[in-house]
Protein backbone atom coordinates (compact mmCIF):
# COMPACT_ATOMS: atom_id res chain seq x y z
CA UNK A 1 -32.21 -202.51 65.83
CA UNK A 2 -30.07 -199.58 66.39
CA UNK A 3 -27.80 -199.29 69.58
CA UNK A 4 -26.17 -196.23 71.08
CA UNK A 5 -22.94 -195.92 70.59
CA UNK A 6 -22.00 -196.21 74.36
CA UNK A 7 -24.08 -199.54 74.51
CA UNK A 8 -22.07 -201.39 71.77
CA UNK A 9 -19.08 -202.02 73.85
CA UNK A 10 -18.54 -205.82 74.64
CA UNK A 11 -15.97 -207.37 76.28
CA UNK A 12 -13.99 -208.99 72.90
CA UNK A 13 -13.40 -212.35 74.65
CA UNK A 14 -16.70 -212.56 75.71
CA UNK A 15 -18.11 -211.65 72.50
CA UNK A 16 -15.98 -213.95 70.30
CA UNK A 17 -16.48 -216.99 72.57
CA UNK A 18 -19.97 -216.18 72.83
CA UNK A 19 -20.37 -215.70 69.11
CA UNK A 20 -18.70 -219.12 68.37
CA UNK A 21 -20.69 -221.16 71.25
CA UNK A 22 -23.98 -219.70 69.25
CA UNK A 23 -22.39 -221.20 65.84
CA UNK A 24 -21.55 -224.43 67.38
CA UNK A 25 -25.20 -225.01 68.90
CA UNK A 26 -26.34 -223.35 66.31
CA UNK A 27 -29.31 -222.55 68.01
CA UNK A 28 -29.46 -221.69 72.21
CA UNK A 29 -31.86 -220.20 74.84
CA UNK A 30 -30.52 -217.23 76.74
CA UNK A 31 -30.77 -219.83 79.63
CA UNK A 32 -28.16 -221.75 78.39
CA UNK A 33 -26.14 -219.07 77.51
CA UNK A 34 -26.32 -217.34 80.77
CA UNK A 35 -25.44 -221.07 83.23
CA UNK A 36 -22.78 -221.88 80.49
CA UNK A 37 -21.12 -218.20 80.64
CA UNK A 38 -22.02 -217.69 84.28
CA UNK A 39 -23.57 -214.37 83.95
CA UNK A 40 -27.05 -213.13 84.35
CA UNK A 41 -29.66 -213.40 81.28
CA UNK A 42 -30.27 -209.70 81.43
CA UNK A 43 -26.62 -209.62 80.57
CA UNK A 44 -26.85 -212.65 78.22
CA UNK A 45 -29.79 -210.42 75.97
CA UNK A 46 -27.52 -207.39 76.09
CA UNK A 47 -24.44 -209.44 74.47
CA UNK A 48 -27.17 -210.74 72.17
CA UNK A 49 -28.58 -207.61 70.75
CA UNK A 50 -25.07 -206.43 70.46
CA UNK A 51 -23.94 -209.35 67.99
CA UNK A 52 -26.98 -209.37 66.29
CA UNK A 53 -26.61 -205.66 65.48
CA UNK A 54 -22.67 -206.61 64.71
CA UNK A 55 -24.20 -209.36 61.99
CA UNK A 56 -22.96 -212.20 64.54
CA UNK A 57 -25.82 -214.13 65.49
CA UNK A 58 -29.14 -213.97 64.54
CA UNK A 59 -31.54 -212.78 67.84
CA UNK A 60 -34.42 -214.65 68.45
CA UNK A 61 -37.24 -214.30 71.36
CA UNK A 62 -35.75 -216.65 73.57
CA UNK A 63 -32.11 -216.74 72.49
CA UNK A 64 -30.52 -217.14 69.07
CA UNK A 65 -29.55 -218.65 65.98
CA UNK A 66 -26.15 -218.92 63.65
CA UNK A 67 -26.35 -217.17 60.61
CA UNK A 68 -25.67 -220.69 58.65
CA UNK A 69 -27.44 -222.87 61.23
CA UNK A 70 -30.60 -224.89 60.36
CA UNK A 71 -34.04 -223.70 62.09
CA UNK A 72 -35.90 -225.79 64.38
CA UNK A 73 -39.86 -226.44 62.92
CA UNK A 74 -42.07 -223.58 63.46
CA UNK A 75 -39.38 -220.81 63.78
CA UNK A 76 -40.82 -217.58 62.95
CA UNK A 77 -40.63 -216.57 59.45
CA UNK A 78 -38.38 -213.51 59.95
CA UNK A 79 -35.93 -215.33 61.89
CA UNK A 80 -36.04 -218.11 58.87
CA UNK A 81 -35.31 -215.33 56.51
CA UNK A 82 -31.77 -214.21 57.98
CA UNK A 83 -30.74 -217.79 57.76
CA UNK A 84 -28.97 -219.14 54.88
CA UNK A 85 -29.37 -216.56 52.64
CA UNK A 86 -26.76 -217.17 50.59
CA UNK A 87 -28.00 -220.97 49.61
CA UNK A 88 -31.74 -220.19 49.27
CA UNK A 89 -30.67 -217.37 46.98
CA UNK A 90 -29.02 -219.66 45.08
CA UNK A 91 -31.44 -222.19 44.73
CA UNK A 92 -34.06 -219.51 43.96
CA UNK A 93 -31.84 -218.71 41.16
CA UNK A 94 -31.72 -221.95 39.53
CA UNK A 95 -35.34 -222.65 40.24
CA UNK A 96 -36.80 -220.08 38.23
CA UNK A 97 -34.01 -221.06 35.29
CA UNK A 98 -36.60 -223.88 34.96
CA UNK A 99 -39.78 -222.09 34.30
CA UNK A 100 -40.89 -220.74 30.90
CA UNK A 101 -42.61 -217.92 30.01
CA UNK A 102 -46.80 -218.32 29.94
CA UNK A 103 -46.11 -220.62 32.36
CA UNK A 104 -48.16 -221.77 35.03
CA UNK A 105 -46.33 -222.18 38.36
CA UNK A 106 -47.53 -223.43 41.74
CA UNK A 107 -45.24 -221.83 45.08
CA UNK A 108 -46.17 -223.25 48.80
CA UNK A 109 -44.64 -221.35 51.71
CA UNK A 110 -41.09 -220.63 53.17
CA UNK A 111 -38.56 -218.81 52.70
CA UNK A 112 -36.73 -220.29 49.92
CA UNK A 113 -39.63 -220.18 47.40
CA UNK A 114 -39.39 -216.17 48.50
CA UNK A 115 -36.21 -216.07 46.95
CA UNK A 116 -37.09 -217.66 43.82
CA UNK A 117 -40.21 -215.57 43.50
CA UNK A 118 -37.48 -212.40 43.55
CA UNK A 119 -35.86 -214.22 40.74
CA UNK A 120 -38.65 -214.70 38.39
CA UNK A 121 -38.54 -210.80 37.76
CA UNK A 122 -37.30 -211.62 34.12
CA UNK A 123 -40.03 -214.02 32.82
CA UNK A 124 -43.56 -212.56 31.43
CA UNK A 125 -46.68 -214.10 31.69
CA UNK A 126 -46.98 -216.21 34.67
CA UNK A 127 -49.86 -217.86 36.14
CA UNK A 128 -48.70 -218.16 40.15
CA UNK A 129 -50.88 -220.24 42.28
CA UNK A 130 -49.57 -219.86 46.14
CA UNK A 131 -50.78 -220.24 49.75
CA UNK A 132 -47.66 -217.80 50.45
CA UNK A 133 -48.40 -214.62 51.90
CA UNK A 134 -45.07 -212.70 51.32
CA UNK A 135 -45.34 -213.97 47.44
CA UNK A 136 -47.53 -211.01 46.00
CA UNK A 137 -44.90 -208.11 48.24
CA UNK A 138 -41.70 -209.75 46.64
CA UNK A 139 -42.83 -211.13 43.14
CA UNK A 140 -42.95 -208.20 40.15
CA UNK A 141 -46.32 -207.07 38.69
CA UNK A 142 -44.76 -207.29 35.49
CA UNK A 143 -43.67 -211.28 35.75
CA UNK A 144 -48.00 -211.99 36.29
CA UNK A 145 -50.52 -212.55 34.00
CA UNK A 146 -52.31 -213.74 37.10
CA UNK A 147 -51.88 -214.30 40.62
CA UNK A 148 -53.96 -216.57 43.10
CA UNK A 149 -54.03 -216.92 47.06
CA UNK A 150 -55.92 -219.89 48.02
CA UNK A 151 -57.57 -219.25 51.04
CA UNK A 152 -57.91 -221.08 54.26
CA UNK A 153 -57.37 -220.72 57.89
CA UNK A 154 -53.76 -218.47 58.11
CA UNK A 155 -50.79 -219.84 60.15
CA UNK A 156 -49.07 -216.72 61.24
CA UNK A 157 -45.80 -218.44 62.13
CA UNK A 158 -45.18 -218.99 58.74
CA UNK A 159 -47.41 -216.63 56.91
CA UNK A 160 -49.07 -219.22 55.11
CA UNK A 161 -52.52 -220.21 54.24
CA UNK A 162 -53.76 -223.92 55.00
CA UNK A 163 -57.06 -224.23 53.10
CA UNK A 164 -57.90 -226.57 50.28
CA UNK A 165 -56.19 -226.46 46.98
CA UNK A 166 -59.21 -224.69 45.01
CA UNK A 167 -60.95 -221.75 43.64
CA UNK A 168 -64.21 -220.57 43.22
CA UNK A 169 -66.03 -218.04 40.37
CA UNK A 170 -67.96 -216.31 43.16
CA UNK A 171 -70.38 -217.43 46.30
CA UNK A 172 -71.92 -220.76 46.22
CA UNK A 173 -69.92 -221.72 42.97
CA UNK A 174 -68.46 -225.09 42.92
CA UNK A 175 -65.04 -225.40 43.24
CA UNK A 176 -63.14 -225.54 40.10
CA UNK A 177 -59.98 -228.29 39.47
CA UNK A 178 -56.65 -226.57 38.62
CA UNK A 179 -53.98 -227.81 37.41
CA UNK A 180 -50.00 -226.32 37.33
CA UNK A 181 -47.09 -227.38 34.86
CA UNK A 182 -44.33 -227.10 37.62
CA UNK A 183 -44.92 -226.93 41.54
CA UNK A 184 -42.03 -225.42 43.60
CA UNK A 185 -42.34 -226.81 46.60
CA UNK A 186 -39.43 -225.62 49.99
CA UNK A 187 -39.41 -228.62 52.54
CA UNK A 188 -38.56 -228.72 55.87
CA UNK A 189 -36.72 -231.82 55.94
CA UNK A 190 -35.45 -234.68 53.65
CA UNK A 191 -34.45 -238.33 54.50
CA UNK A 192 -33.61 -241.46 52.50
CA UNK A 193 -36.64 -243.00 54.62
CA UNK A 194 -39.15 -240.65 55.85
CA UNK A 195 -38.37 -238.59 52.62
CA UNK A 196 -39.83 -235.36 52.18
CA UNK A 197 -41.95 -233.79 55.65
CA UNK A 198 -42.55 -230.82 57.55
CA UNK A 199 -43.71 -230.29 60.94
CA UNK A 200 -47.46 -229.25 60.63
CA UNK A 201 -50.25 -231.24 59.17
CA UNK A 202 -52.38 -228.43 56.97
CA UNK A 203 -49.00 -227.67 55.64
CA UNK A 204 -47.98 -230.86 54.61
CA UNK A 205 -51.70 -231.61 53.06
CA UNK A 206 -50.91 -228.48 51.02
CA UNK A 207 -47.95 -229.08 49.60
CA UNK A 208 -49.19 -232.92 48.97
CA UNK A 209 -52.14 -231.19 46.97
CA UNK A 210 -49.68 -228.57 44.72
CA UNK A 211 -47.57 -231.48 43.83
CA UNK A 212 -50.42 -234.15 42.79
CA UNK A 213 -51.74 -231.11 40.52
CA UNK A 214 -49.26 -230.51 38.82
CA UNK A 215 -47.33 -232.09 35.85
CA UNK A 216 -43.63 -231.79 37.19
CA UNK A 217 -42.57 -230.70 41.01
CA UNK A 218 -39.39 -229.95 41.89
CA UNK A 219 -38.12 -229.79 45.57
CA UNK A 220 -36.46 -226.74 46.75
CA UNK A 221 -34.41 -227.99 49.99
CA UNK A 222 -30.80 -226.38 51.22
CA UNK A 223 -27.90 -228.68 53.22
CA UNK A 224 -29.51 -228.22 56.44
CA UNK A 225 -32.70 -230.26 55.62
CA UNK A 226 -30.16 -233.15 54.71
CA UNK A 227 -31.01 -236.16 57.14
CA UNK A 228 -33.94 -234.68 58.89
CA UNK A 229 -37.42 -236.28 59.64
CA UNK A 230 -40.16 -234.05 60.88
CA UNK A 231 -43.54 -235.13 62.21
CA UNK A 232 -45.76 -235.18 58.58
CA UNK A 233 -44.53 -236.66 55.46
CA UNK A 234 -45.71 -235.05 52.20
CA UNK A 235 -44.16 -237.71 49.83
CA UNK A 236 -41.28 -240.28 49.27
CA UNK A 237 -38.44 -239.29 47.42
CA UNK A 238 -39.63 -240.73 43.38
CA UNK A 239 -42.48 -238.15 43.89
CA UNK A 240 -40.54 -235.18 42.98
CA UNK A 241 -38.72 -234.65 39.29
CA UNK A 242 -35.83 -232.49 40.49
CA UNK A 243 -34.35 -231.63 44.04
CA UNK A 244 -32.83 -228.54 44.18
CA UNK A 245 -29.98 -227.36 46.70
CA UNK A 246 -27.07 -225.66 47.21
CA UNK A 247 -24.84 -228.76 48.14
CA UNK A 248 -23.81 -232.38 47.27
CA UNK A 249 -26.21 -234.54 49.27
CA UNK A 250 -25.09 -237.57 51.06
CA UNK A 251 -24.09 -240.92 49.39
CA UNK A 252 -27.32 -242.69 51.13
CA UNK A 253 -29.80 -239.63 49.82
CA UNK A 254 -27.88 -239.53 46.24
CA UNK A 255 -28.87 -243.26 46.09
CA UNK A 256 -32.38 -243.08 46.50
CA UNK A 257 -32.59 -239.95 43.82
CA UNK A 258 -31.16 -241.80 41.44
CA UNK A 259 -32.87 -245.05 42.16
CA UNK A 260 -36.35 -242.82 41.83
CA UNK A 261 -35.54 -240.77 38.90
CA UNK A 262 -35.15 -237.62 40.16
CA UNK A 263 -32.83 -235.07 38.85
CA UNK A 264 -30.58 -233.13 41.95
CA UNK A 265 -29.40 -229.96 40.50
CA UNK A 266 -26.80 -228.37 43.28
CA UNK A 267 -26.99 -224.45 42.75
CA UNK A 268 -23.78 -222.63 42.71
């Protein structure tokens, strides 16, 4: 979004209080905004566009998110993409320090396996099974020796496919079994009891699919998922081999890694 000059002028105090309420909330209708300001939402989405153009707050349909804030489920994929940047490129780094050339390598959605697609660009030879649309734009044709979409019914929110983990030859073929050596798999949310779950169904029966077919998974999951339960659960904790984030997790999470043998490697 580009704004005129002569429409970038906010009051400062407004702006900076405005700003701040939006990273304290971390995510707020232009409703709120407008009864807790006591101005008018037209002037509420004006203020917005202006920070979001400043780099200030991210601008949503019906409000706006902090730049370091955690989504809520089902938040459009190019809002999820401004957020966090900084962690789920860092975790995308040290996720693809774990996969070897000639490799084959099972992605599911989200944003944070988009970033460690980017950082495969140095291995050869991949085999990349994914039900992520965005994967084929942002990984390199010279990382593949093959790439596969499976197919299904498309969730547009997320950009994601929801169909059955399987391929066929050609028309009436039956389906044939595949199998990966690593499944990266982002989560929505992670808890020492409802342990790992996202907030749709088809999703979560995907990502429970890549992970059972494949001979290590590791979970890619920054700060903000810490402590979160959402409505499906794709495994307990044990079922992943390493859980990869940007930050210490909490004593009570750190517990139940260890006590299930999985690795947490914190991305710096």
């Amino acid at each position: 979004m580009s704004l005129p000059d002569s429409e970038r002028r906010l009051p400062a105090g407004r702006k900076a209080e405005l700003a701040a309420y939006v990273s304290e909330l971390g995510e707020v209708t232009v409703a709120k905004l407008a009864s807790h300001f006591g101005v008018s939402t037209d002037t509420i989405r004006r203020d917005l566009d202006h920070l979001d153009h400043e780099g200030m707050v991210i601008r949503t349909h019906g409000g706006a998110v902090s730049l370091s804030a955690g989504t809520k489920p089902d938040t459009e994929l190019e809002v999820r993409l401004r957020v966090q940047t900084s962690a789920k490129e860092a975790i995308g780094r040290r996720a693809a320090s774990l996969v070897e050339d000639g490799s084959v390598v099972m992605l599911n959605g989200g944003t944070t396996t988009l970033a460690l697609a980017r950082h495969l660009r140095k291995h050869r030879n991949l085999t990349v099974a994914t039900n992520n649309l965005r994967i084929p734009a942002e990984i390199s044709p010279n990382v593949l020796r093959d790439l596969y979409m499976f197919g299904g019914p498309v969730r547009t929110v997320t950009q994601t496919t929801t169909g059955p983990i399987s391929l066929r030859l050609g028309p009436g073929d039956h389906e044939i079994e595949v199998r990966s050596d690593l499944a990266f798999i982002g989560i929505g949310a992670v808890s020492p009891v409802g342990g790992y779950s996202t907030s749709n169904l088809g999703d979560a029966a995907m990502m429970a699919a890549m992970m059972a077919r494949s001979t290590r998974v590791a979970i890619l999951a920054d700060s903000s998922k810490f402590g979160r339960d959402l409505f499906a659960q794709v495994a307990t904790l044990d079922a992943a081999d390493y859980f990869i984030t940007n930050a210490q997790p909490p004593a009570d999470l750190m517990a139940e890694f260890d006590a299930g043998g999985v690795e947490v490697l914190v991305a710096e």
